[in-house]
Protein backbone atom coordinates (compact mmCIF):
# COMPACT_ATOMS: atom_id res chain seq x y z
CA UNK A 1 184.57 200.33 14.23
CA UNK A 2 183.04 198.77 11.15
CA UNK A 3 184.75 198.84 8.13
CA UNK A 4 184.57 202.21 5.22
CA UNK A 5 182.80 200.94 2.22
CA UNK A 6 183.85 202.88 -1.24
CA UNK A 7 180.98 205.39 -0.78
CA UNK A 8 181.76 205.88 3.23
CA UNK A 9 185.16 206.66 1.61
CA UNK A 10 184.71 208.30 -0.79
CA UNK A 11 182.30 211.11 0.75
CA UNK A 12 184.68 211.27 3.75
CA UNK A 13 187.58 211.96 1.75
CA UNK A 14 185.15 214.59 -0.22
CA UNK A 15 185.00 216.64 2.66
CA UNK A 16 187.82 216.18 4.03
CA UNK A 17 189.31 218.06 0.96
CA UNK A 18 186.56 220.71 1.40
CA UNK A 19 187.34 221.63 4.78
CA UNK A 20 191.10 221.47 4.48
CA UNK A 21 193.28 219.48 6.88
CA UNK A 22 192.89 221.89 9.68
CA UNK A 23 190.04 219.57 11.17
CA UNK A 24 189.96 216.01 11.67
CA UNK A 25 186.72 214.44 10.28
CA UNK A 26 185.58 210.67 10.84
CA UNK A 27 181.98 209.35 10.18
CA UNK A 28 180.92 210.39 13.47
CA UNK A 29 181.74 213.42 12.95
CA UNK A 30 178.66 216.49 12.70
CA UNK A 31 178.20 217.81 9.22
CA UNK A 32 177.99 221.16 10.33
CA UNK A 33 179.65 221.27 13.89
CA UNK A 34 182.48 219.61 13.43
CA UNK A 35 183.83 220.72 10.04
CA UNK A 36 182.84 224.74 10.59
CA UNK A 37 180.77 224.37 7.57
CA UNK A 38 177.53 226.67 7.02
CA UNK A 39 174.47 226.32 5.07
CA UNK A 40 175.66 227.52 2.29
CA UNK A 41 178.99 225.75 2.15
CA UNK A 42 176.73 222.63 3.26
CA UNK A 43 174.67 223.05 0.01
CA UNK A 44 177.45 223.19 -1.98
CA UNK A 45 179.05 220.46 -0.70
CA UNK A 46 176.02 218.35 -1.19
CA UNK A 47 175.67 219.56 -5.06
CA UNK A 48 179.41 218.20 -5.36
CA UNK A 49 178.17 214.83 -3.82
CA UNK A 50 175.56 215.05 -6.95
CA UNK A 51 178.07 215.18 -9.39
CA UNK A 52 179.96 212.78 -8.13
CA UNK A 53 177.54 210.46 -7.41
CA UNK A 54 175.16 210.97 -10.03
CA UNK A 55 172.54 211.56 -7.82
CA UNK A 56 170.01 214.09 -6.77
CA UNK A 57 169.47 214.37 -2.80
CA UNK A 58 166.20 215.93 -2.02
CA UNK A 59 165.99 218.91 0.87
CA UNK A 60 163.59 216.83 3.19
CA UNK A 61 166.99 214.59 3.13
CA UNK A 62 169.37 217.06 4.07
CA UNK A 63 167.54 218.12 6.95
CA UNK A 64 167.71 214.66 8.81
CA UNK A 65 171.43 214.37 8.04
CA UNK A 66 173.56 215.00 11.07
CA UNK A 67 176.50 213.01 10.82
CA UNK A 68 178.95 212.51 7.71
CA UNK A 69 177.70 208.64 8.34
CA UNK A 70 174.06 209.65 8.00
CA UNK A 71 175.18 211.96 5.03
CA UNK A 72 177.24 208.60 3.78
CA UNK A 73 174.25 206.59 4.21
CA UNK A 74 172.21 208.97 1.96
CA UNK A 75 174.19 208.97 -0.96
CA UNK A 76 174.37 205.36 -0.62
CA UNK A 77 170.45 204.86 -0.54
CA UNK A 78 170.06 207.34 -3.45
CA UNK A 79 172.95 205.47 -5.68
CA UNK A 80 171.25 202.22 -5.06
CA UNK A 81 167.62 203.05 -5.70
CA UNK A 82 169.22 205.04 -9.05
CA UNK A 83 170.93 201.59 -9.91
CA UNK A 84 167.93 199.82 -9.53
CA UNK A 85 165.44 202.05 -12.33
C-alpha cells in the first residue's frame, strides 16, 4: 500500500475521531458504509474538513466521493488549487 501523505492523514485521523474507535477505518474504506455515518453526519463531517483545511468542497464533489481516499483526494485537489490563487 502506498504511503499516507499529511492530508491522507490527517482526514483519516479526522474521522476516525468522529466515528469513535468502535470501527476500523483505512482509505479504502466507504464514507458512508463503513463508518455508519448518514447524510447529515456526512455533511458535518465535511464542514469540519473546511475548517480545517481552509477549503470549501462544492456538493457536485461530495456526491462522487465514495471512499475516505476519494474524500482524501478532494481536499487535497481543493488545498492545492487554493494554494495556487
Amino acid at each position: 500500500m502506498a504511503e499516507l501523505d499529511d492530508i491522507d492523514t490527517r482526514v483519516l485521523d479526522l474521522l476516525k475521531s468522529k466515528i469513535g474507535r468502535e470501527r476500523e477505518i483505512a482509505m479504502d474504506s466507504n464514507v458512508v458504509e463503513d463508518t455508519g455515518l448518514d447524510s447529515v453526519s456526512v455533511m458535518d463531517f465535511v464542514m469540519e474538513l473546511e475548517d480545517e483545511f481552509d477549503i470549501s468542497v462544492p456538493l457536485d464533489e461530495i456526491a462522487e466521493v465514495r471512499t475516505v481516499s476519494d474524500l482524501a483526494g478532494v481536499v487535497r485537489r481543493l488545498t492545492a488549487a487554493g494554494a495556487s490563487v
